[in-house]
PDB file of N, CA and C in Angstrom:
ATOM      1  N   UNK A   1     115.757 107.398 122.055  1.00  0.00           N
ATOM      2  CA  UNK A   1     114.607 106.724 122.621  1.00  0.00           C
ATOM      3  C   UNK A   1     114.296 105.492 121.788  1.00  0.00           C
ATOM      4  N   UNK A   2     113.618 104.464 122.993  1.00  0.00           N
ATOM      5  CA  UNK A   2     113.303 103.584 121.528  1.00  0.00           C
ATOM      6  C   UNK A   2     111.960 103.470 121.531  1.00  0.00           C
ATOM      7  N   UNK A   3     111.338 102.877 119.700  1.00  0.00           N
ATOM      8  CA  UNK A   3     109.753 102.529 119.949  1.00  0.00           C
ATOM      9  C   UNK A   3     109.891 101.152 118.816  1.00  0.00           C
ATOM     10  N   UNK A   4     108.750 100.676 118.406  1.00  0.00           N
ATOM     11  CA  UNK A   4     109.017  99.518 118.253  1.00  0.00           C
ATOM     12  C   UNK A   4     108.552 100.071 116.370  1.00  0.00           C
ATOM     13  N   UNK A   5     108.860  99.464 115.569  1.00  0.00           N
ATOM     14  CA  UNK A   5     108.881 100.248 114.305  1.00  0.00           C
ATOM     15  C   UNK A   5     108.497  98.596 113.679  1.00  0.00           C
ATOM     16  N   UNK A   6     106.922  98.371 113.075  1.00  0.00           N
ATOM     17  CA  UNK A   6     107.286  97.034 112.069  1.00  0.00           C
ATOM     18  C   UNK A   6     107.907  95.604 112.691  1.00  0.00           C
ATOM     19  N   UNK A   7     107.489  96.070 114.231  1.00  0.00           N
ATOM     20  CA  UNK A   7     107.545  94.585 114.603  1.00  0.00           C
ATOM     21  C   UNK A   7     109.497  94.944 115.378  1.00  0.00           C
ATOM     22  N   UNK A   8     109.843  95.622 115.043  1.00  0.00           N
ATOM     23  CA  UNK A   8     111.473  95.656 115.320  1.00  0.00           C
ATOM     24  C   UNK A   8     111.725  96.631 116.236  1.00  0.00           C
ATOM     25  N   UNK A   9     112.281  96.638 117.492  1.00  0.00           N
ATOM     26  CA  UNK A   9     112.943  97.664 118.600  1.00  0.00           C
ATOM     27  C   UNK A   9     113.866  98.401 117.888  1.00  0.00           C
ATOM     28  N   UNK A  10     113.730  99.810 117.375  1.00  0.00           N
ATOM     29  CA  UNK A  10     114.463 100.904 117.064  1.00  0.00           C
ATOM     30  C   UNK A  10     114.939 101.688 117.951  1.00  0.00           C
ATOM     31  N   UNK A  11     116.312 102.467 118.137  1.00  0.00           N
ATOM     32  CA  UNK A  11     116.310 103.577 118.228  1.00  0.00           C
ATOM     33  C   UNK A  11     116.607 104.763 117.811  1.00  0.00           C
ATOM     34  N   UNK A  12     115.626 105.569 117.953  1.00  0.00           N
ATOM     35  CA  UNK A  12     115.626 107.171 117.102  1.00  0.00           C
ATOM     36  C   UNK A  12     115.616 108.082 117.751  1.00  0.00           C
ATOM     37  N   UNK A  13     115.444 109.451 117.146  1.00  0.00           N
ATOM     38  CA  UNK A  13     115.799 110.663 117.734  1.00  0.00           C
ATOM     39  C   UNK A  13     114.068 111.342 118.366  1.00  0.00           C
ATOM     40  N   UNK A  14     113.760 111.785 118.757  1.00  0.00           N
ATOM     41  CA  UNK A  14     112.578 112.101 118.810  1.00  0.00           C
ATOM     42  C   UNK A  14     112.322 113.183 117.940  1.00  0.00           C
ATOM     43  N   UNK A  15     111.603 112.528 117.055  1.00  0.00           N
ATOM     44  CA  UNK A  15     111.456 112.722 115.737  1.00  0.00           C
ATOM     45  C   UNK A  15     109.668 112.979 115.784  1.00  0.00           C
ATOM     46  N   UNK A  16     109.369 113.953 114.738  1.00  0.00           N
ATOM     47  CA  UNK A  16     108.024 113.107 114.478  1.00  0.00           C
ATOM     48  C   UNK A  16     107.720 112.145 113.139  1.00  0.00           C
ATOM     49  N   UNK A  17     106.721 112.165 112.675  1.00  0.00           N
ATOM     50  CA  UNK A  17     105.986 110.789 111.720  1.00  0.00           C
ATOM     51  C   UNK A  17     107.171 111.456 110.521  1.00  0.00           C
ATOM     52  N   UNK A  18     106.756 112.672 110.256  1.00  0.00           N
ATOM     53  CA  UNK A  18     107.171 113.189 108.905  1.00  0.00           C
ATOM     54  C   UNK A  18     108.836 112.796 108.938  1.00  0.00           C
ATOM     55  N   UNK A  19     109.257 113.622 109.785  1.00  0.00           N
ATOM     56  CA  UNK A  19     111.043 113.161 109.680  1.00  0.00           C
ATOM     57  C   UNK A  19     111.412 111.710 110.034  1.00  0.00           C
ATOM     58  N   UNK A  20     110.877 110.910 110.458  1.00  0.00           N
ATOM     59  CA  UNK A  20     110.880 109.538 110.636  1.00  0.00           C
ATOM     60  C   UNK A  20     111.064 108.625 109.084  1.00  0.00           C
ATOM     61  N   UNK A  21     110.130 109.491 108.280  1.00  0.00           N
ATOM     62  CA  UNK A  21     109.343 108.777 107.148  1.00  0.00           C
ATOM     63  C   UNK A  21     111.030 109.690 106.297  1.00  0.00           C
ATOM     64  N   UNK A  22     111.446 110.517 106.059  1.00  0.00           N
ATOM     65  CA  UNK A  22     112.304 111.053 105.607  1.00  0.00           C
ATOM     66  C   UNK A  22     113.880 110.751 105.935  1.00  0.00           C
ATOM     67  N   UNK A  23     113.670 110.706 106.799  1.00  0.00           N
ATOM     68  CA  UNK A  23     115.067 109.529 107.228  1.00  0.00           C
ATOM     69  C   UNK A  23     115.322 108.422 106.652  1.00  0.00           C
ATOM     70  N   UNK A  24     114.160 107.555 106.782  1.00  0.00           N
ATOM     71  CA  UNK A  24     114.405 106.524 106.281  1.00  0.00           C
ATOM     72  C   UNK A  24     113.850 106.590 104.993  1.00  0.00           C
ATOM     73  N   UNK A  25     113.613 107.408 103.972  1.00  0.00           N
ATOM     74  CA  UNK A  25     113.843 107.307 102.748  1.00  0.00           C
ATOM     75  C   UNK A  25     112.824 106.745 101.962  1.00  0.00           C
ATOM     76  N   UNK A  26     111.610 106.823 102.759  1.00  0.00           N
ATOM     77  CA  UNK A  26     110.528 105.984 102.335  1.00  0.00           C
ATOM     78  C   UNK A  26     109.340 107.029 101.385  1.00  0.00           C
ATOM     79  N   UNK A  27     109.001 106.145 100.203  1.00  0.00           N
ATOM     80  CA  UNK A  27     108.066 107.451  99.284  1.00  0.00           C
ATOM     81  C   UNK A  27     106.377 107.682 100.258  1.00  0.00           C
ATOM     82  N   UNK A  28     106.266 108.491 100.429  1.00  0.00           N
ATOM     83  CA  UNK A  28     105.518 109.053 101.401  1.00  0.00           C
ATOM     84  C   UNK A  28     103.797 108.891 100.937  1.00  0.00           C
ATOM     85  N   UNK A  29     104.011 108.979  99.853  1.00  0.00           N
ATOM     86  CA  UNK A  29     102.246 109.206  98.613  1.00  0.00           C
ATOM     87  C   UNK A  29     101.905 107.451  98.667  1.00  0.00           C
ATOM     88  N   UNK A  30     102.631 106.604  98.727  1.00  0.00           N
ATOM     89  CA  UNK A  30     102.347 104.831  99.254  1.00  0.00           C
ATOM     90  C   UNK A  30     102.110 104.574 100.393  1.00  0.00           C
ATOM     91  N   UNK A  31     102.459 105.701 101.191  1.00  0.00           N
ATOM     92  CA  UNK A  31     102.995 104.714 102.969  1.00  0.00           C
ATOM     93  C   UNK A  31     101.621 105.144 103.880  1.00  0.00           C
ATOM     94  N   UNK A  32     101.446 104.189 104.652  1.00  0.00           N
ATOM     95  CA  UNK A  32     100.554 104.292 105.491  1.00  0.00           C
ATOM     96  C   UNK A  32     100.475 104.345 106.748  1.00  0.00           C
ATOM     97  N   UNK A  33     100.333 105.088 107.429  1.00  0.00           N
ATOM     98  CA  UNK A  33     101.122 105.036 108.989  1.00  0.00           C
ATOM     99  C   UNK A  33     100.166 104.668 110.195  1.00  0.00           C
ATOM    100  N   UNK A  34     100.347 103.540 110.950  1.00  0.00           N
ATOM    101  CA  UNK A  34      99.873 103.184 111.767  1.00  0.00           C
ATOM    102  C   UNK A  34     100.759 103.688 113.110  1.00  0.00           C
ATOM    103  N   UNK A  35      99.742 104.208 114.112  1.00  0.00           N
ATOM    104  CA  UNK A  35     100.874 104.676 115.271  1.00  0.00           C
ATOM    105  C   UNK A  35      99.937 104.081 116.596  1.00  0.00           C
ATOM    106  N   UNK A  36     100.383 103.308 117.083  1.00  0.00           N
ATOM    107  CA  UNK A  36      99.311 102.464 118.268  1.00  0.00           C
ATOM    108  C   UNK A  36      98.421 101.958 118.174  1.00  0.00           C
ATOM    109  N   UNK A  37      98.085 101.419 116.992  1.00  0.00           N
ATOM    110  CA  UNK A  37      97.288 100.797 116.437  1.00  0.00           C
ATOM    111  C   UNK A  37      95.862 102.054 115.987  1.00  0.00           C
ATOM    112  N   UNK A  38      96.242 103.261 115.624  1.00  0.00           N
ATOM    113  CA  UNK A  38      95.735 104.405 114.969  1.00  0.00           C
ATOM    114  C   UNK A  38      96.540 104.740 113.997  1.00  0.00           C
ATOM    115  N   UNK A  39      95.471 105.082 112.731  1.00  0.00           N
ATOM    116  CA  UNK A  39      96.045 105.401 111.632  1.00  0.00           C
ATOM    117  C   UNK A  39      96.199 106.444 111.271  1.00  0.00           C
ATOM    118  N   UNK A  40      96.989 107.132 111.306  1.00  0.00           N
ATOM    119  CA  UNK A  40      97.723 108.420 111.418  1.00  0.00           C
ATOM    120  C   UNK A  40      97.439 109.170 109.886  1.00  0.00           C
ATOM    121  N   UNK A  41      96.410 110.240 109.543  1.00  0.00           N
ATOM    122  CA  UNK A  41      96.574 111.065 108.204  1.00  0.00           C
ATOM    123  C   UNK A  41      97.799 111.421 108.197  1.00  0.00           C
ATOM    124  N   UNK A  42      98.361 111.508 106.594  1.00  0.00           N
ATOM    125  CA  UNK A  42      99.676 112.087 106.569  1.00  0.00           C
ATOM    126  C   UNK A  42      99.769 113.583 106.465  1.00  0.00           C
ATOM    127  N   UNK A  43      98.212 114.512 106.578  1.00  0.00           N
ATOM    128  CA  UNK A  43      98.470 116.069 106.858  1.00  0.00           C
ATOM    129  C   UNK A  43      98.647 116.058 108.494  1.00  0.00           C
ATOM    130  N   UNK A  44      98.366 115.312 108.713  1.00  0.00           N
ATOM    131  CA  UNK A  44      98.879 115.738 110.675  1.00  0.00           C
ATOM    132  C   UNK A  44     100.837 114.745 111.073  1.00  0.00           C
ATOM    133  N   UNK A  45     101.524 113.956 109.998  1.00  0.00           N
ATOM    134  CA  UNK A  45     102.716 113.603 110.263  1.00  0.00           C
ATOM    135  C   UNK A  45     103.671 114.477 111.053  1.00  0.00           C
ATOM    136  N   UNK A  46     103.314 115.862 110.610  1.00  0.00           N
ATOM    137  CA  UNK A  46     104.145 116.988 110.900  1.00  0.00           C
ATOM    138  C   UNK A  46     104.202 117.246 112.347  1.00  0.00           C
ATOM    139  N   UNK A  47     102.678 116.863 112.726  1.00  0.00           N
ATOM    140  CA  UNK A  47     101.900 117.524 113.991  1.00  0.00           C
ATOM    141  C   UNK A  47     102.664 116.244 115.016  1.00  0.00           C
ATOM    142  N   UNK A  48     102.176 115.241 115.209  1.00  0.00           N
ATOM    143  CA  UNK A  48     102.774 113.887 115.755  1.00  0.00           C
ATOM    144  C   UNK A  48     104.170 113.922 116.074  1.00  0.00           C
ATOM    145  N   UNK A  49     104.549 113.734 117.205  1.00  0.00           N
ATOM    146  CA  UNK A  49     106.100 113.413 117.851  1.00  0.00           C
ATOM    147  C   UNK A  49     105.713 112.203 118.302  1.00  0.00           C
ATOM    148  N   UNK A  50     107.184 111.007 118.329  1.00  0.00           N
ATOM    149  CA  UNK A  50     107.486 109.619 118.385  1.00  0.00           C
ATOM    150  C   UNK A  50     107.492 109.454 119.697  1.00  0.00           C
ATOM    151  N   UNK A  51     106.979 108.932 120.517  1.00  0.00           N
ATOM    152  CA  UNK A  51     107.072 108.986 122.203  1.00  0.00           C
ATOM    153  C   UNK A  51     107.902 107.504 122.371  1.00  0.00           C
ATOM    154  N   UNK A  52     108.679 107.587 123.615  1.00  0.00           N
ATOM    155  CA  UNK A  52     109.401 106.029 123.873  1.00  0.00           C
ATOM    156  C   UNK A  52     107.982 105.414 124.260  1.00  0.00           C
ATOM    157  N   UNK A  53     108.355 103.919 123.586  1.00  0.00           N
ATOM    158  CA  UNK A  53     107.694 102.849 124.007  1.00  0.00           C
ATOM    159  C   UNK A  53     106.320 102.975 122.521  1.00  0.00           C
ATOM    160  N   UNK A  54     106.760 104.010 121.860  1.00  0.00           N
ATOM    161  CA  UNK A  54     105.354 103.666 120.533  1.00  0.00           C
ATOM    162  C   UNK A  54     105.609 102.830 119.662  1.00  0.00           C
ATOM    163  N   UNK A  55     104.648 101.980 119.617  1.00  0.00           N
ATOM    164  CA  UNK A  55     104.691 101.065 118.491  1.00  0.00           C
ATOM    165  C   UNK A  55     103.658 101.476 117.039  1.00  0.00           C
ATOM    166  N   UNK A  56     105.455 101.274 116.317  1.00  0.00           N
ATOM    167  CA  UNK A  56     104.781 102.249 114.910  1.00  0.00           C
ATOM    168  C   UNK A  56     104.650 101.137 113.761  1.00  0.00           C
ATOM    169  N   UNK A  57     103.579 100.918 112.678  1.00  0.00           N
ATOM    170  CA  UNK A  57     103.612 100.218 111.356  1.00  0.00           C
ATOM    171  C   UNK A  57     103.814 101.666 110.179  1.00  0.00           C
ATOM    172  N   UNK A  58     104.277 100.696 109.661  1.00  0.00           N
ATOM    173  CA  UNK A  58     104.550 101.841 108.315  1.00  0.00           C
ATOM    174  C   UNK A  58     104.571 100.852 106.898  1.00  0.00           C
ATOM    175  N   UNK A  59     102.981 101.277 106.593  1.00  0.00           N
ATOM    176  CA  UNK A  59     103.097 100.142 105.074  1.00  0.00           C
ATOM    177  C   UNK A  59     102.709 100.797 104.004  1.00  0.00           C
ATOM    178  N   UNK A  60     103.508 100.153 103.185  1.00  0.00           N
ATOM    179  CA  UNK A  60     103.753 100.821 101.820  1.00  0.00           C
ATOM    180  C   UNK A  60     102.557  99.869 100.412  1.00  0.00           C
ATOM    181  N   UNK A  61     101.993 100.776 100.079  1.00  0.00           N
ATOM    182  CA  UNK A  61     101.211  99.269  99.077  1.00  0.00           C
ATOM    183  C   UNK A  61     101.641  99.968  97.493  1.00  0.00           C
ATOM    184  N   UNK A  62     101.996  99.286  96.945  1.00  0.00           N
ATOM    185  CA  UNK A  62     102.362  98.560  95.236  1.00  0.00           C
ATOM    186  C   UNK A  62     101.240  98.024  94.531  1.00  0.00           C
ATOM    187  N   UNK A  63     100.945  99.210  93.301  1.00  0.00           N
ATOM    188  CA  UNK A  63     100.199  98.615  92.599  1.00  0.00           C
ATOM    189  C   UNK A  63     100.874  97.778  91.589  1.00  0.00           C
ATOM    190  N   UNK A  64      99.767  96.969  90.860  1.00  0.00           N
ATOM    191  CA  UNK A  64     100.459  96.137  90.197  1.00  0.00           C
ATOM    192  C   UNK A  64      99.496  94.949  88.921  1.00  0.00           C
ATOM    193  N   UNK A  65      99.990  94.427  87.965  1.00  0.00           N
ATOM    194  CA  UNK A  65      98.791  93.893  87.354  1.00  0.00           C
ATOM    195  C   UNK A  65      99.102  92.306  86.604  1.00  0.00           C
TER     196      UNK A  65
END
């Protein structure tokens, strides 16, 4: 299926948030998940499946000094 991931047409497995975020290898305790322009807690990632046509953000913030 595809959804739009960060601005970019992906396609993935129908997945939800959590295995999405694990696939691609991303540290999970930084990332912030936007899913339709809703911001998704990461205790419900598990709960959430990727539907075609969702447009997902996934941002990561870096501290720093």
């Amino acid at each position: 299926m595809e959804i739009v991931i960060n601005g970019e047409l992906e396609e993935i497995k129908p997945w939800t948030i959590s295995q999405l975020v694990e696939h691609k290898k991303l540290l999970a305790g930084s990332l912030v998940v936007e899913l339709n322009r809703e911001i998704i807690k990461q205790d419900q990632w598990q709960e959430v499946y990727l539907q075609e046509g969702d447009k997902l953000e996934l941002l990561s913030f870096v501290g720093g000094g």
